[in-house]
Protein backbone atom coordinates (compact mmCIF):
# COMPACT_ATOMS: atom_id res chain seq x y z
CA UNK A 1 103.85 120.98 59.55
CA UNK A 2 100.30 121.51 58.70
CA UNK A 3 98.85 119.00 55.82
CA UNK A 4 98.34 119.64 52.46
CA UNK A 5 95.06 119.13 52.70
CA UNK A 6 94.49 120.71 55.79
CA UNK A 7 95.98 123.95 54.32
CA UNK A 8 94.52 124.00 50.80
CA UNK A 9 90.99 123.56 52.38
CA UNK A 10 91.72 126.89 54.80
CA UNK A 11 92.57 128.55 52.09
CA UNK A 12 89.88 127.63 49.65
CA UNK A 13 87.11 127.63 51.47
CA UNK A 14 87.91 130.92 52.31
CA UNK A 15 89.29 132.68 49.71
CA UNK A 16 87.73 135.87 49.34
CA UNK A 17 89.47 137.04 52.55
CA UNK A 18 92.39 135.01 51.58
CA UNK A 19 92.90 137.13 48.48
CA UNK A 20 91.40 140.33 50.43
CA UNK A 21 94.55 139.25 52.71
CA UNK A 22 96.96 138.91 50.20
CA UNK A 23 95.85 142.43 48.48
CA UNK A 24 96.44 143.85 52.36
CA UNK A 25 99.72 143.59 51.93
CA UNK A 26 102.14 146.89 52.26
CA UNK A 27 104.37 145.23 49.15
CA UNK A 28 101.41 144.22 47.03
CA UNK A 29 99.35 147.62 47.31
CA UNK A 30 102.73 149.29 46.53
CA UNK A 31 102.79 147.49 43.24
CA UNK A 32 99.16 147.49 42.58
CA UNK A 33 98.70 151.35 42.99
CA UNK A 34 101.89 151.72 40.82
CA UNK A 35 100.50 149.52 37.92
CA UNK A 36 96.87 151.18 38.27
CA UNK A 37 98.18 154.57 37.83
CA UNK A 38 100.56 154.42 34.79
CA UNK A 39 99.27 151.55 32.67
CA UNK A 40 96.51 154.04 31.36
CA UNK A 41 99.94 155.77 29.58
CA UNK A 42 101.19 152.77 27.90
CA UNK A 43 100.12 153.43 24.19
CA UNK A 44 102.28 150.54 22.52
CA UNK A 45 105.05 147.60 23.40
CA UNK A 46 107.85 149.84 23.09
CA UNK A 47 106.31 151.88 25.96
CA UNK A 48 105.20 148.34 27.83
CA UNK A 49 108.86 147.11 27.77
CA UNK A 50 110.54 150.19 28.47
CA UNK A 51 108.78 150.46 31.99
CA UNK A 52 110.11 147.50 33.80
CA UNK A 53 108.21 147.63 36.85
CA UNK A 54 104.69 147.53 35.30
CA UNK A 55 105.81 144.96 32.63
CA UNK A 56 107.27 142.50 35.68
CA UNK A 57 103.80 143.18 37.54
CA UNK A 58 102.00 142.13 34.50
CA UNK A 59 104.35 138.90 33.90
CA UNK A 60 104.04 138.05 37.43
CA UNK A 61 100.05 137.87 37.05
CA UNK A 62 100.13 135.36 34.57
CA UNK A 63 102.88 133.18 36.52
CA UNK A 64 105.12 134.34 33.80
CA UNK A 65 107.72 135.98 36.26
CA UNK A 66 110.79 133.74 35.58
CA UNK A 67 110.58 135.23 32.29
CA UNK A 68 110.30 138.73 32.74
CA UNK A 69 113.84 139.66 31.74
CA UNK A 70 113.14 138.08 28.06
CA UNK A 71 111.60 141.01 26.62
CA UNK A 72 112.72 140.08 22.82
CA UNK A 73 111.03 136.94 23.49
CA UNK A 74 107.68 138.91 24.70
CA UNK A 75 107.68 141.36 22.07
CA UNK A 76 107.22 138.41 19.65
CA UNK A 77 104.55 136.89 21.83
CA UNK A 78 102.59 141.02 21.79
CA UNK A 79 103.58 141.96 18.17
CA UNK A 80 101.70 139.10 16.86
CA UNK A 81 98.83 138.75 18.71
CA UNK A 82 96.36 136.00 19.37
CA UNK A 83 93.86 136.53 16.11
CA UNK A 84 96.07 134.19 13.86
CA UNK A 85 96.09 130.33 15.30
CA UNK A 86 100.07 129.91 13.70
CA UNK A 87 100.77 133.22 16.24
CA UNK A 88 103.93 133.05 18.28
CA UNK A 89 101.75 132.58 21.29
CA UNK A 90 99.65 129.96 19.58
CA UNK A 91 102.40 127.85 18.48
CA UNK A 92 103.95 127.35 22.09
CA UNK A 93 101.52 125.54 23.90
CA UNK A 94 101.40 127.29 26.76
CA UNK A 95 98.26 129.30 27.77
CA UNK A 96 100.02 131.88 29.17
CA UNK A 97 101.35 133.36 26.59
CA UNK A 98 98.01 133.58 25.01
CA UNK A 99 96.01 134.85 28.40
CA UNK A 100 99.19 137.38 28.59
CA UNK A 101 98.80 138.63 24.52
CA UNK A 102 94.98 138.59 25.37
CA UNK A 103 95.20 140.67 27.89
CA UNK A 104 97.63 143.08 26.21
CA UNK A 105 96.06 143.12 23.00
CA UNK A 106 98.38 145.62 20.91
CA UNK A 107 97.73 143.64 18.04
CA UNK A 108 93.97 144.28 17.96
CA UNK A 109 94.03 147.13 20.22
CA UNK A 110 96.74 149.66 19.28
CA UNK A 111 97.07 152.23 21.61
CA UNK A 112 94.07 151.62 23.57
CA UNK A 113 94.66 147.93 24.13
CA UNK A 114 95.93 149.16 28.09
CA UNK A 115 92.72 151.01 28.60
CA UNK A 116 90.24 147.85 29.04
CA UNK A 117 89.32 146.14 32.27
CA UNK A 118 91.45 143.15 30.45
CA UNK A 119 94.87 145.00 31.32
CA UNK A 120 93.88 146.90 34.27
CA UNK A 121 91.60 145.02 37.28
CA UNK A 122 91.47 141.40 35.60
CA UNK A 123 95.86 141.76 35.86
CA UNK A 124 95.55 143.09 39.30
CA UNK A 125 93.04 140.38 39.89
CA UNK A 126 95.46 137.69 38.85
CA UNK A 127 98.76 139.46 40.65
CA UNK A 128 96.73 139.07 43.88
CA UNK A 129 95.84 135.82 43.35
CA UNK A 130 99.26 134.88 41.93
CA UNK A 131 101.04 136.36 44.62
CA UNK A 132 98.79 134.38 47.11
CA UNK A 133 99.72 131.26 45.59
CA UNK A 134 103.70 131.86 45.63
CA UNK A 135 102.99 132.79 48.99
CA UNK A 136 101.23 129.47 50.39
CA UNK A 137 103.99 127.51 48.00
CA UNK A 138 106.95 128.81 49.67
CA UNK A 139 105.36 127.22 52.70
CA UNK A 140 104.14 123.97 51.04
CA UNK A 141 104.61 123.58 47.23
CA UNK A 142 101.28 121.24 46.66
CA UNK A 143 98.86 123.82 48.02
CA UNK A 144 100.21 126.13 45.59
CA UNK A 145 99.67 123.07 43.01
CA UNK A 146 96.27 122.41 44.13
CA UNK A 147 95.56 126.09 44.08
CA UNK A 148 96.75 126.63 40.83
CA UNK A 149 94.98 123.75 39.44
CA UNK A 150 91.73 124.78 41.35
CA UNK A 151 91.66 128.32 39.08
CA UNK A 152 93.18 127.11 35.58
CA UNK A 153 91.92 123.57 35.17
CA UNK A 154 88.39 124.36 34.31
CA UNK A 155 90.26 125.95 31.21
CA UNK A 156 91.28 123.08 29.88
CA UNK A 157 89.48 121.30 26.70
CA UNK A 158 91.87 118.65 26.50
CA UNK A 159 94.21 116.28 27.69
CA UNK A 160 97.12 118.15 25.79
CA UNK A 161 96.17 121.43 27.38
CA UNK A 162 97.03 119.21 30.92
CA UNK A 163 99.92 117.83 29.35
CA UNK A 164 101.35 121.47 27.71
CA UNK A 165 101.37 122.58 31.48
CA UNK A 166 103.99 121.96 33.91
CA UNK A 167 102.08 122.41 37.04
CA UNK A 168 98.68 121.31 35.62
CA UNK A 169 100.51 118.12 35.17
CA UNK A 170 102.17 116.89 37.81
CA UNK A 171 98.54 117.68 39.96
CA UNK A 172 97.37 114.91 37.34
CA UNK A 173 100.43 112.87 37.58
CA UNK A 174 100.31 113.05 41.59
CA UNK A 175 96.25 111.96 41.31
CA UNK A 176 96.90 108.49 38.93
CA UNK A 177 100.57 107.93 40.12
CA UNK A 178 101.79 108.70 36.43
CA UNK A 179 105.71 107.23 36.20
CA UNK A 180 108.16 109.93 35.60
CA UNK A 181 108.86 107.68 32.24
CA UNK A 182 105.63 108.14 30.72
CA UNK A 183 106.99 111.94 29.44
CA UNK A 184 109.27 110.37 27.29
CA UNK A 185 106.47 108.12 25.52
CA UNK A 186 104.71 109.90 22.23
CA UNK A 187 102.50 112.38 22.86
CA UNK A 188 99.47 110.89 21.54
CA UNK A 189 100.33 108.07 24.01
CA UNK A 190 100.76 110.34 26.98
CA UNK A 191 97.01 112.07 25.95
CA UNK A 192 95.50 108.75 25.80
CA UNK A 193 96.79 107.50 29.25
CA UNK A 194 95.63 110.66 30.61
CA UNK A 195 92.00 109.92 29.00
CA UNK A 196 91.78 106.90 30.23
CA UNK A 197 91.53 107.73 33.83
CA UNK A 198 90.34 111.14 33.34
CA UNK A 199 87.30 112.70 31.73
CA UNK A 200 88.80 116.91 31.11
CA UNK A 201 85.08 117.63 30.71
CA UNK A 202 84.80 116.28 34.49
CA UNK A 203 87.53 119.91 35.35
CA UNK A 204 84.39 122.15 34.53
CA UNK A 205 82.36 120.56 37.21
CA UNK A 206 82.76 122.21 40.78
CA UNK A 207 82.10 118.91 42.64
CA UNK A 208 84.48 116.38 40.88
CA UNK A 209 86.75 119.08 40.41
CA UNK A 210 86.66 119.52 44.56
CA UNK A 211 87.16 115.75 44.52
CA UNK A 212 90.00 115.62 42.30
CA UNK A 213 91.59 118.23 44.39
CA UNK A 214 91.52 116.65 47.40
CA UNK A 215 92.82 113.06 45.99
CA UNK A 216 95.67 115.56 45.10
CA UNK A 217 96.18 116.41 48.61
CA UNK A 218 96.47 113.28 50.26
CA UNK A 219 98.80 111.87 48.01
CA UNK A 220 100.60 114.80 47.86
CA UNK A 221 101.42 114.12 51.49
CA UNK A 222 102.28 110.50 50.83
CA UNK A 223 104.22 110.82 47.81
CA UNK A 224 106.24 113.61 48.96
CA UNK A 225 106.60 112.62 52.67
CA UNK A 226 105.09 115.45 54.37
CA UNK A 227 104.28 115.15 57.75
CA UNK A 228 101.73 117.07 59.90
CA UNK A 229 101.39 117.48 63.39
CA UNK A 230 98.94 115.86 65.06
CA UNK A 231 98.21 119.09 67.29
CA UNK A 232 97.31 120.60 63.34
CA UNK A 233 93.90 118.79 63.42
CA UNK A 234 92.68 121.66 65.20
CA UNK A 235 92.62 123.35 62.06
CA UNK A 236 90.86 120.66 60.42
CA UNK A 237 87.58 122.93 58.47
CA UNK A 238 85.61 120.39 59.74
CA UNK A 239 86.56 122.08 63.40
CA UNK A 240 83.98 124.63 65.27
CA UNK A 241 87.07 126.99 65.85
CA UNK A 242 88.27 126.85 62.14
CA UNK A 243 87.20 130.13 61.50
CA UNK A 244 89.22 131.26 64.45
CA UNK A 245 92.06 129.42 63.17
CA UNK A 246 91.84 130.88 60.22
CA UNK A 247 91.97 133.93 61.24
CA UNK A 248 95.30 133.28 63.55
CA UNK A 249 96.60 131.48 60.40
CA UNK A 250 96.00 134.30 57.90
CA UNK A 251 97.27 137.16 60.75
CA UNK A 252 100.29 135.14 60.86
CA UNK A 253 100.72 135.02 57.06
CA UNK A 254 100.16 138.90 56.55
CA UNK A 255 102.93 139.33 59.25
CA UNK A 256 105.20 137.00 57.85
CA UNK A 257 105.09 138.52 54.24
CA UNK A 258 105.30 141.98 55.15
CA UNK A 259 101.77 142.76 55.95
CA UNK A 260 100.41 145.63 58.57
């Protein structure tokens, strides 16, 4: 099995024609051209809601698929908007929910709110690079982590915006070798341990971020107990035939998920 590391750096260091990969795809063109040609008629939530396959695309571009069936839920989260900080979206400490009400901006937007690049290429943007990311997880759940991380981490302002997100955290937790136990100390607690080893501001710069990452990786490997074949170091980016194995890698990908 290829390495964490190994297979985060493949993907990273190329990820233009990762994502131009991942867009390739018969399944995710289907979906996109679907989206991009009826989201222009969506003129409120009723009409958002009502058409299930645009509203799942949309959910899956924020990583909110495993909630796509909880449209009373979501109607809360669109109704009221982002404008007003004790918002449904605002209260649950999850940026998703905002980024999602953002995008879809009925409060602010009315009818129009599904005309702006917001709900049209930025959500196609993030389905592609969503999909991409389930993709690589279902082969190797900490380069989906490490992806993840890589894109929404330089969001963050502060250690409860690490702690408020699942996946966010456990990247963190994974780095410092956090216990399990320290979830159930207080919260302030939890933020200050987290402080203590990390500086957030440190997430907006490209180089420690890099570095951070690829701590991540390695004792991703060790903590969870993957191994990787030796005959895998061929890969390594450091190789003169990594682009080449890139290429074979990414061929191999697009075939296995349905690509032509």
């Amino acid at each position: 099995m290829i390495s964490t590391s190994v297979a985060y750096r493949l993907l990273a260091k190329n990820l233009d024609r990762s994502l131009a990969t991942t867009a390739s795809e018969k399944s995710v063109q289907t979906a996109t051209d679907y989206y991009l040609k009826n989201i222009g008629n969506v003129k409120s939530i009723d009409d958002f809601l009502k058409d299930t396959r645009l509203f799942k695309y949309a959910m899956k571009a924020f990583g909110l698929e495993e909630m796509d069936n909880a449209k009373a839920y979501m109607r809360k989260v669109l109704t009221e908007g982002v404008a007003d900080k004790s918002s449904f979206a605002n209260r649950l400490n999850d940026q998703r929910f905002v980024q999602f009400a953002t995008a879809f901006n009925f409060a602010a937007g009315g009818a129009d709110a599904t005309s702006r690049i917001a709900a049209t290429t930025d959500v196609v943007s993030r389905y592609v690079r969503q999909t991409m990311e389930d993709e690589a997880g279902s082969d190797n759940e900490g380069v989906k982590l490490a992806l993840y991380f890589q894109r929404e981490a330089p969001n963050i302002t502060s250690a409860y915006g690490l702690l408020g997100d699942a996946a966010l955290y456990k990247v963190v937790q994974t780095i410092f070798g956090f216990p399990e136990e320290m979830s159930n100390a207080d919260i302030e607690q939890q933020a200050k341990m987290v402080t203590d080893r990390l500086d957030v501001a440190d997430l907006k710069d490209p180089d420690k971020l890099a570095k951070l990452i690829n701590r991540f990786t390695v004792m991703y490997d060790v903590t969870e107990n993957t191994d990787s074949d030796p005959i895998l170091a061929l890969f390594d980016s450091s190789s003169a035939a990594s682009s080449n194995s890139l290429d074979l890698i990414m061929t191999l990908n697009n075939l296995k998920h349905g690509g032509s």
